[in-house]
C-alpha atoms as a PDB file:
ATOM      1  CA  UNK A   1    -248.018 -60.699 -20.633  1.00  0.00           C
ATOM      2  CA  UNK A   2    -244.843 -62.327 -20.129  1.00  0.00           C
ATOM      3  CA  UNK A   3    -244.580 -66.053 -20.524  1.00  0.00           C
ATOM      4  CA  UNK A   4    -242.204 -67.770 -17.370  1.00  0.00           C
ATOM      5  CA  UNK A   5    -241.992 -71.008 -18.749  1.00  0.00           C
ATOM      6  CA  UNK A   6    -239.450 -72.863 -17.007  1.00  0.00           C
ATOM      7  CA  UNK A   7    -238.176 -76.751 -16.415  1.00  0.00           C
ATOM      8  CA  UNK A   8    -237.326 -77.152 -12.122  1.00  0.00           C
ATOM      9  CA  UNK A   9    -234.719 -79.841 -13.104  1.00  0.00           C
ATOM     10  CA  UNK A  10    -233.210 -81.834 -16.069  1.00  0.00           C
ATOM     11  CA  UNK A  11    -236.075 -84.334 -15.524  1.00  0.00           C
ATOM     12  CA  UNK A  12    -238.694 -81.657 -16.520  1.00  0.00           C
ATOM     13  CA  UNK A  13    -240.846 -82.476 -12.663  1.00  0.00           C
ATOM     14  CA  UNK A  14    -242.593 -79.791 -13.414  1.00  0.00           C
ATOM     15  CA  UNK A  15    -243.268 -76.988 -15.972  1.00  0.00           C
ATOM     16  CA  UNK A  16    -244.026 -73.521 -14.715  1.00  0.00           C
ATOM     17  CA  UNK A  17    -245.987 -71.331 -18.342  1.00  0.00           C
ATOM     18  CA  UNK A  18    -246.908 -68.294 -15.564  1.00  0.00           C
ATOM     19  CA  UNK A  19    -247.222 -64.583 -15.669  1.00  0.00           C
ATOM     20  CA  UNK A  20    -244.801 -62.706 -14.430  1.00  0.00           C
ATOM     21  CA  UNK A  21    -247.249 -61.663 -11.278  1.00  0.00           C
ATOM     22  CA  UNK A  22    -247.582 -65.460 -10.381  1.00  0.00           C
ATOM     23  CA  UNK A  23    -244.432 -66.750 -11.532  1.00  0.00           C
ATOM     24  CA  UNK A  24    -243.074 -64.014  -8.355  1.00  0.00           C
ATOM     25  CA  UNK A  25    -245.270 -65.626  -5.483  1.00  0.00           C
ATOM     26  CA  UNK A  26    -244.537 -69.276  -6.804  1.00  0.00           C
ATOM     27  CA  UNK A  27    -240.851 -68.770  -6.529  1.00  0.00           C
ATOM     28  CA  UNK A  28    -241.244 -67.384  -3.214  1.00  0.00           C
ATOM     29  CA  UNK A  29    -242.495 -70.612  -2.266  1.00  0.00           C
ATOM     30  CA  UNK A  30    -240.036 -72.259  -3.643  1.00  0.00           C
ATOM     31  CA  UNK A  31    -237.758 -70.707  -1.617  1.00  0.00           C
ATOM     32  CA  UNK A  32    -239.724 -72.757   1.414  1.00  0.00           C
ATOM     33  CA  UNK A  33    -240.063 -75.848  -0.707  1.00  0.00           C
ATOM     34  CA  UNK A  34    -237.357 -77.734  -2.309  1.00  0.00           C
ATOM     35  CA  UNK A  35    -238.309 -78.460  -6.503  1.00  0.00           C
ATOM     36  CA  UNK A  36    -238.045 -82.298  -5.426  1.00  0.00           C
ATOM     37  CA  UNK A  37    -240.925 -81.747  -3.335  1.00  0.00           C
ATOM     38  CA  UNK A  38    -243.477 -80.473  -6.134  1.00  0.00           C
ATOM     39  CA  UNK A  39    -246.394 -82.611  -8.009  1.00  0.00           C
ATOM     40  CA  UNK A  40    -243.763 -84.518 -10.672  1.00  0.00           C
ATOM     41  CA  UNK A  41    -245.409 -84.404 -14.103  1.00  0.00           C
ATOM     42  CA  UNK A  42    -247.277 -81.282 -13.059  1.00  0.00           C
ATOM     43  CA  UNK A  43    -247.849 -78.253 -15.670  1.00  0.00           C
ATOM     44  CA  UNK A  44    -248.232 -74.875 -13.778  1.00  0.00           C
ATOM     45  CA  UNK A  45    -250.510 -72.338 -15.952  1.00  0.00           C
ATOM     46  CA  UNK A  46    -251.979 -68.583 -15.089  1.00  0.00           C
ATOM     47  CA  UNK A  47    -255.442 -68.250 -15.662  1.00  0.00           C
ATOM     48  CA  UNK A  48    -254.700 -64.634 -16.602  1.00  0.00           C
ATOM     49  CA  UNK A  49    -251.527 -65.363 -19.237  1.00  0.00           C
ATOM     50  CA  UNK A  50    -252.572 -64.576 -22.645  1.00  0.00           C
ATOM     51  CA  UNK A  51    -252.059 -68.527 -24.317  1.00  0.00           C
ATOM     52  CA  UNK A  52    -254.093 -70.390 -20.906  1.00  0.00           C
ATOM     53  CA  UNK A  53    -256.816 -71.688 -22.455  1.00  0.00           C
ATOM     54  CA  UNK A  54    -254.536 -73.336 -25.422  1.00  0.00           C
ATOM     55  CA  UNK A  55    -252.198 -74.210 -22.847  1.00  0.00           C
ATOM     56  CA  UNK A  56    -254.604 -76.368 -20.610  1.00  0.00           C
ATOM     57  CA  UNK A  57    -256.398 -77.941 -23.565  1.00  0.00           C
ATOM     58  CA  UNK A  58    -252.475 -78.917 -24.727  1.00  0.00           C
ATOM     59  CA  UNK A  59    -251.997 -80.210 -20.909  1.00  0.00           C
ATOM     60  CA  UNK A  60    -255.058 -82.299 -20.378  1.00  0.00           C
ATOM     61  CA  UNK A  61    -254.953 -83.927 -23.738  1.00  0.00           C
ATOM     62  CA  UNK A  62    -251.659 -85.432 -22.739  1.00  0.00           C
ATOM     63  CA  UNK A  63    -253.088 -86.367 -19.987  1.00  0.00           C
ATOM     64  CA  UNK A  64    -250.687 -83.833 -17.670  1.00  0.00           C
ATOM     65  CA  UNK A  65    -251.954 -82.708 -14.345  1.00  0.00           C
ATOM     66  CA  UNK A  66    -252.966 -79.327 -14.631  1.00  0.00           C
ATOM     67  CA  UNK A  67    -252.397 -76.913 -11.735  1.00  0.00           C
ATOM     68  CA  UNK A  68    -253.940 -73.597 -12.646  1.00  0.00           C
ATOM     69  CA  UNK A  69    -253.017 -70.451 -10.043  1.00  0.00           C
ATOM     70  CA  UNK A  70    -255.178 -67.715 -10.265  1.00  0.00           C
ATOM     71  CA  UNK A  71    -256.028 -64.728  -8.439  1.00  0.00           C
ATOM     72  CA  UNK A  72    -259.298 -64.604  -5.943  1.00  0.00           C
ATOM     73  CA  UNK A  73    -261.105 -62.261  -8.410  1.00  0.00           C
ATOM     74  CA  UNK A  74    -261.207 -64.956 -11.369  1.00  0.00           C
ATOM     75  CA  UNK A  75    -263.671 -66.690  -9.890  1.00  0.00           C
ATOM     76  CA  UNK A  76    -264.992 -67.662 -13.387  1.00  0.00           C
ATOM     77  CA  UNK A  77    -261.584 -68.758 -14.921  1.00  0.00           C
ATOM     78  CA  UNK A  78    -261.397 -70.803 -11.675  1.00  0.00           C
ATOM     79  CA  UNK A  79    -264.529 -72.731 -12.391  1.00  0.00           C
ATOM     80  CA  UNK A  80    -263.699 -72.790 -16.399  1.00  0.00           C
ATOM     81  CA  UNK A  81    -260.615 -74.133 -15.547  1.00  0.00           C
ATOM     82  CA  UNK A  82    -261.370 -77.062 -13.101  1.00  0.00           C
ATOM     83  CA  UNK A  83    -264.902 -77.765 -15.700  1.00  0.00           C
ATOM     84  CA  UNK A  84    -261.709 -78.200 -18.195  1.00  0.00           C
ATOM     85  CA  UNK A  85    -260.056 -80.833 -16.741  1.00  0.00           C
ATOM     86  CA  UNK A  86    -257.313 -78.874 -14.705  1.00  0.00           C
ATOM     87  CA  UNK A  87    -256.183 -81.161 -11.511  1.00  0.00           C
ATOM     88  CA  UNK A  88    -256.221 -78.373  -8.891  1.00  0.00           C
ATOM     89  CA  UNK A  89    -255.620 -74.564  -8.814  1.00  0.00           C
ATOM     90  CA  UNK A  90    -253.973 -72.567  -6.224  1.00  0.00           C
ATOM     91  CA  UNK A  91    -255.076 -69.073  -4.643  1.00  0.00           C
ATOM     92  CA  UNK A  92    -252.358 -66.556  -5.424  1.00  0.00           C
ATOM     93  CA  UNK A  93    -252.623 -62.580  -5.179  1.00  0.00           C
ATOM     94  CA  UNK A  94    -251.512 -60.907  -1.721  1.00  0.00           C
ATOM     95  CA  UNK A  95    -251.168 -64.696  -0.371  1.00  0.00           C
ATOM     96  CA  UNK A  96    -248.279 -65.937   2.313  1.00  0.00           C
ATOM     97  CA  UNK A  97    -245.526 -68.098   0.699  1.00  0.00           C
ATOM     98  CA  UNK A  98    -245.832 -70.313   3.182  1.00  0.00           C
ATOM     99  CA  UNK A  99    -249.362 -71.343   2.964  1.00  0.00           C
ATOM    100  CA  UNK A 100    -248.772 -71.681  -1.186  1.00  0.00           C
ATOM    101  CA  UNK A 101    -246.282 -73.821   0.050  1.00  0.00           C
ATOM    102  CA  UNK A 102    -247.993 -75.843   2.298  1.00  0.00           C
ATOM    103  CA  UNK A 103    -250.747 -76.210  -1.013  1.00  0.00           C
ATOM    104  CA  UNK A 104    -247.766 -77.743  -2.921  1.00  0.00           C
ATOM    105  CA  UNK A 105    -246.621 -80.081  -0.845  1.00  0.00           C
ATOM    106  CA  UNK A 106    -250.299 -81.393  -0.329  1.00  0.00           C
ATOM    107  CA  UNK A 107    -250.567 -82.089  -3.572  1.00  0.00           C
ATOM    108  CA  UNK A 108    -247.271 -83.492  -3.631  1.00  0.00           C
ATOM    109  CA  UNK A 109    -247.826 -85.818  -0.903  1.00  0.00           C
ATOM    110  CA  UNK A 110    -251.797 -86.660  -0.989  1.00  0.00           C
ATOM    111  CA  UNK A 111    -251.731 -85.778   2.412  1.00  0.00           C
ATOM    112  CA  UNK A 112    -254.699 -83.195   1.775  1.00  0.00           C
ATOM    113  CA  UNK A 113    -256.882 -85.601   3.927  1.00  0.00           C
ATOM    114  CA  UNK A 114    -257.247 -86.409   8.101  1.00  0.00           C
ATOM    115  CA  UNK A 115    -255.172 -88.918   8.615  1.00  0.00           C
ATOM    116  CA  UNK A 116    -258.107 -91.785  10.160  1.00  0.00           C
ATOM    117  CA  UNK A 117    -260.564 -90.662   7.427  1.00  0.00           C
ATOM    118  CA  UNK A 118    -262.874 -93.563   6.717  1.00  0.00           C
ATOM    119  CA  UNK A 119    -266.610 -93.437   5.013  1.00  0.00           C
ATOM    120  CA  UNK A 120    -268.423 -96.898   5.198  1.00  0.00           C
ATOM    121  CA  UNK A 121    -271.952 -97.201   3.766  1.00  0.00           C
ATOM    122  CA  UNK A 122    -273.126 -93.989   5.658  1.00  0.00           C
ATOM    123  CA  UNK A 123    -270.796 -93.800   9.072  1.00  0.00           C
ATOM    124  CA  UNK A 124    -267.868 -91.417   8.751  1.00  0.00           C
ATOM    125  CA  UNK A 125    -264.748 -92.020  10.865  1.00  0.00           C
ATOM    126  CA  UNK A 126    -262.607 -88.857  11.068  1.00  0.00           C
ATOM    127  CA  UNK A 127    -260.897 -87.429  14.064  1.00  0.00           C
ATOM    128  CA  UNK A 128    -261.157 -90.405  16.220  1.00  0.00           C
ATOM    129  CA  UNK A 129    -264.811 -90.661  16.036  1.00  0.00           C
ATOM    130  CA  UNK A 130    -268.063 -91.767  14.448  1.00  0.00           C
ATOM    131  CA  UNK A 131    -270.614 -90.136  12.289  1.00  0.00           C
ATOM    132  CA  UNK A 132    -273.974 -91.535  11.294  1.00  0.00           C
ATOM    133  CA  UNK A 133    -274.619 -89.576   7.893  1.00  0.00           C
ATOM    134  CA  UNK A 134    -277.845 -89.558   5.764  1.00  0.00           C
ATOM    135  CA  UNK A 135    -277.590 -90.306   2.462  1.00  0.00           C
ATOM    136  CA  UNK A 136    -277.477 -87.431   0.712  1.00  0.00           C
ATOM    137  CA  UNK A 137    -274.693 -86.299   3.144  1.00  0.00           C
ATOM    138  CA  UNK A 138    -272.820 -89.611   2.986  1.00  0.00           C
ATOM    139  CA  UNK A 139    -273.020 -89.066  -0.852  1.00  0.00           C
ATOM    140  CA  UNK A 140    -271.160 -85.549  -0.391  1.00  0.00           C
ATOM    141  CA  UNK A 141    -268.660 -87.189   1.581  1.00  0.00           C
ATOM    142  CA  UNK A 142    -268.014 -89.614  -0.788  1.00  0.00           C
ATOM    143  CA  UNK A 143    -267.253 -86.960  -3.630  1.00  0.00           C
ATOM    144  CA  UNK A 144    -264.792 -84.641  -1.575  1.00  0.00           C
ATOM    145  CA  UNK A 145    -262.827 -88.344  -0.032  1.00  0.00           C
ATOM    146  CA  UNK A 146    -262.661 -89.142  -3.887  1.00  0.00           C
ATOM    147  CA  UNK A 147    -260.955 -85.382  -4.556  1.00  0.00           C
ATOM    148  CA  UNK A 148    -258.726 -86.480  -1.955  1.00  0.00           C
ATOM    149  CA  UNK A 149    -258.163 -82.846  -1.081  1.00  0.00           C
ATOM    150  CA  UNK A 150    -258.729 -80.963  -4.394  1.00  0.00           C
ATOM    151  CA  UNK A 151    -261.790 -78.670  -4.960  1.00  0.00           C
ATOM    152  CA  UNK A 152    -265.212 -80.422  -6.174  1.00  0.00           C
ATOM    153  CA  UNK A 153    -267.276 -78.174  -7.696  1.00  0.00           C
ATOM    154  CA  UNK A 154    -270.747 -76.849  -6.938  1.00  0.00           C
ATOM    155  CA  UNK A 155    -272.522 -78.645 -10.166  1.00  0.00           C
ATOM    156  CA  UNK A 156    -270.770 -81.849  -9.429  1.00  0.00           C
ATOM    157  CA  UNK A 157    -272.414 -81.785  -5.685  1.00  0.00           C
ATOM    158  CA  UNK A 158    -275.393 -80.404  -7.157  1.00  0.00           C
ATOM    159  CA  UNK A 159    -275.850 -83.396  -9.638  1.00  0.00           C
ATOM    160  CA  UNK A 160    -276.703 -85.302  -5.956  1.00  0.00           C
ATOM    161  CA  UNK A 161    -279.982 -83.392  -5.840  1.00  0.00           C
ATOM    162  CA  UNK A 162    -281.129 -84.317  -9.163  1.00  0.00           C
ATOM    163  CA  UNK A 163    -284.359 -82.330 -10.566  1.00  0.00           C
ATOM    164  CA  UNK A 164    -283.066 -79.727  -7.576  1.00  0.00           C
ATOM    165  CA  UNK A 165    -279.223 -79.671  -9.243  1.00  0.00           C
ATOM    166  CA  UNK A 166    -279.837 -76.242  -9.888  1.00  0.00           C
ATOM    167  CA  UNK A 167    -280.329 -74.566  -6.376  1.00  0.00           C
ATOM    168  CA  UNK A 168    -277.088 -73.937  -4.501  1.00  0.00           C
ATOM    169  CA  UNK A 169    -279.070 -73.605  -1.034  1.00  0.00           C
ATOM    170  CA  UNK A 170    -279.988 -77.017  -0.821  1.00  0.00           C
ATOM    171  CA  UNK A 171    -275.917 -77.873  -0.964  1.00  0.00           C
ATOM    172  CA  UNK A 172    -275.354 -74.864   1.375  1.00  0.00           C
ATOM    173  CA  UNK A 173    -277.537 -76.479   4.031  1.00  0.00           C
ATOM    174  CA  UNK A 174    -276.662 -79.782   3.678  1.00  0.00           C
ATOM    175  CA  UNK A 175    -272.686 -78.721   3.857  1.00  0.00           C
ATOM    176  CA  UNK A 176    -273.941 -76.619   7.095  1.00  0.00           C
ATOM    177  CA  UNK A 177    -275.418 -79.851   8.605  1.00  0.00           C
ATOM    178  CA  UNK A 178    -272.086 -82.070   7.511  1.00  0.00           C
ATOM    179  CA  UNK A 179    -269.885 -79.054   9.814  1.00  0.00           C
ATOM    180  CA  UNK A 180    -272.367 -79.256  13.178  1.00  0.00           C
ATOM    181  CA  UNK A 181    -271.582 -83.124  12.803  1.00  0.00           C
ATOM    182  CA  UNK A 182    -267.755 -83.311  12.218  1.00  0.00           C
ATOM    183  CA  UNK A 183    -266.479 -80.053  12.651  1.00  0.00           C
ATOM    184  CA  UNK A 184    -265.338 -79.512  16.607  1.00  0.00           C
ATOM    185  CA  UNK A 185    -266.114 -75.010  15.918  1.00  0.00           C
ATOM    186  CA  UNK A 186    -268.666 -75.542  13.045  1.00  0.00           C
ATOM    187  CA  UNK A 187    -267.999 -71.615  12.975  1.00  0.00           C
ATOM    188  CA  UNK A 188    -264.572 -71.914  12.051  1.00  0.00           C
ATOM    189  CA  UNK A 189    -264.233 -75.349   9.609  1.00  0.00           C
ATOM    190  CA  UNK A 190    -260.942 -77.105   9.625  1.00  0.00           C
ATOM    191  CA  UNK A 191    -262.123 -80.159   7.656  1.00  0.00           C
ATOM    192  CA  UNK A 192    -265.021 -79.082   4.953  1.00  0.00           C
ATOM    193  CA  UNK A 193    -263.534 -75.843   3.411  1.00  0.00           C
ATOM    194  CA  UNK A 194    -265.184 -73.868   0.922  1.00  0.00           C
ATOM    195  CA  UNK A 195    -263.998 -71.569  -1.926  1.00  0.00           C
ATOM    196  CA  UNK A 196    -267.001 -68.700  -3.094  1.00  0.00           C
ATOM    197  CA  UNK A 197    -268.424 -69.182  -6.315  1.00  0.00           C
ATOM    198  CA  UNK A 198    -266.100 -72.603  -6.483  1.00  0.00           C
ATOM    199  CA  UNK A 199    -266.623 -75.722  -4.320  1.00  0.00           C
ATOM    200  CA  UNK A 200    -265.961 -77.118  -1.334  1.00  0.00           C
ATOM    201  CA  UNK A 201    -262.482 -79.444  -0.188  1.00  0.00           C
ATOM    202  CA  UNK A 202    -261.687 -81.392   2.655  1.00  0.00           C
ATOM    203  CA  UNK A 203    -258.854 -80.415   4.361  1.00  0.00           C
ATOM    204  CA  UNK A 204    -256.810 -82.154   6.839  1.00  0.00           C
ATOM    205  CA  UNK A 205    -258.035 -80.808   9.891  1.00  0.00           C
ATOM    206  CA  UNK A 206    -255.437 -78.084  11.321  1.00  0.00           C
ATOM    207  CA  UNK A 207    -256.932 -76.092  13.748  1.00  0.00           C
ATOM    208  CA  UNK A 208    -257.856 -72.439  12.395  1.00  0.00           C
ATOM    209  CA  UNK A 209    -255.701 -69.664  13.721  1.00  0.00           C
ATOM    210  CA  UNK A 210    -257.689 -66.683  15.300  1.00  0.00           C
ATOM    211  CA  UNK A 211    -255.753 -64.526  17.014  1.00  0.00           C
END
């Protein structure tokens, strides 16, 4: 597979090592974004190119931030990835350039979180109001504000549970309680977002489209 390692500017912001499939969709977002607008310090990595696994044990041992982007059938390199230190990754296959490119420039700006976001003890501010949470749901919370936007995975929720660490349907229902309290369509989740066989993220609360 071919390797599209390239430097964005003389500064070396960012380093792209893609395949030639992903290297495509990221440079039609960059068409939306300007370079000067992506993570600086940031190395970009396929989970499907041939060297990934050498090149995000290279990246995370000198201490780079890791963006992986993989399809949404690599569920598994997903997880390996983010278990292996990798910062974030980013959907790609069949996706709009302008949604990658509204990824980028949340990791770009931090702005991956509502804007009045607040978690005290167990009361959650967001979206102009007030949430009493218990404490196994404040402790969720607490995780995904820490991600500030990036994907926390399933064992690292799961580790809340303790001797139960290892039964995903006690996070599912607890994540299902968090969305009747915060989420205005608890249907249709603008704030806790989840990725299968991945995590869950908070997002910053745009309402879904769905028409």
């Amino acid at each position: 597979m071919s390797d599209g390692a390239t430097h964005l500017d003389d500064g070396g912001s960012a380093i792209a090592k893609l395949s030639a499939e992903d290297r495509a969709e990221w440079l039609s977002a960059l068409a939306i974004l300007a370079p000067a607008a992506l993570p600086q310090g940031s190395v970009w990595l396929s989970a499907s190119h041939e060297e990934f696994a050498a090149a995000l044990a290279e990246a995370t041992a000198n201490g780079a931030r890791a963006i992986v982007l993989a399809g949404r059938a690599q569920t598994a390199l997903r997880r390996e990835a983010l278990d292996a230190g990798a910062f974030d990754f980013l959907t790609t296959g069949k996706i709009d350039p302008a949604e990658l490119a509204a990824r980028l420039r949340l990791l770009q700006t931090g702005a991956a979180l509502p804007a009045d976001l607040a978690l005290s003890e167990r009361t959650l501010r967001i979206d102009g109001a007030e949430h009493e949470l218990s404490e196994r749901e404040a402790g969720i919370m607490a995780l995904l504000i820490e991600a500030k936007g990036r994907f926390v995975t399933h064992d690292v929720l799961l580790s809340l549970w303790g001797e139960h660490a290892s039964d995903l349907q006690y996070l599912r229902v607890a994540i299902r309680q968090l969305r009747r309290r915060i989420e205005p369509e608890p249907d249709l989740p603008r704030y806790l977002l989840s990725e299968a066989a991945i995590g869950y993220r908070l997002a910053p609360g745009i309402a879904p489209i769905t028409a």
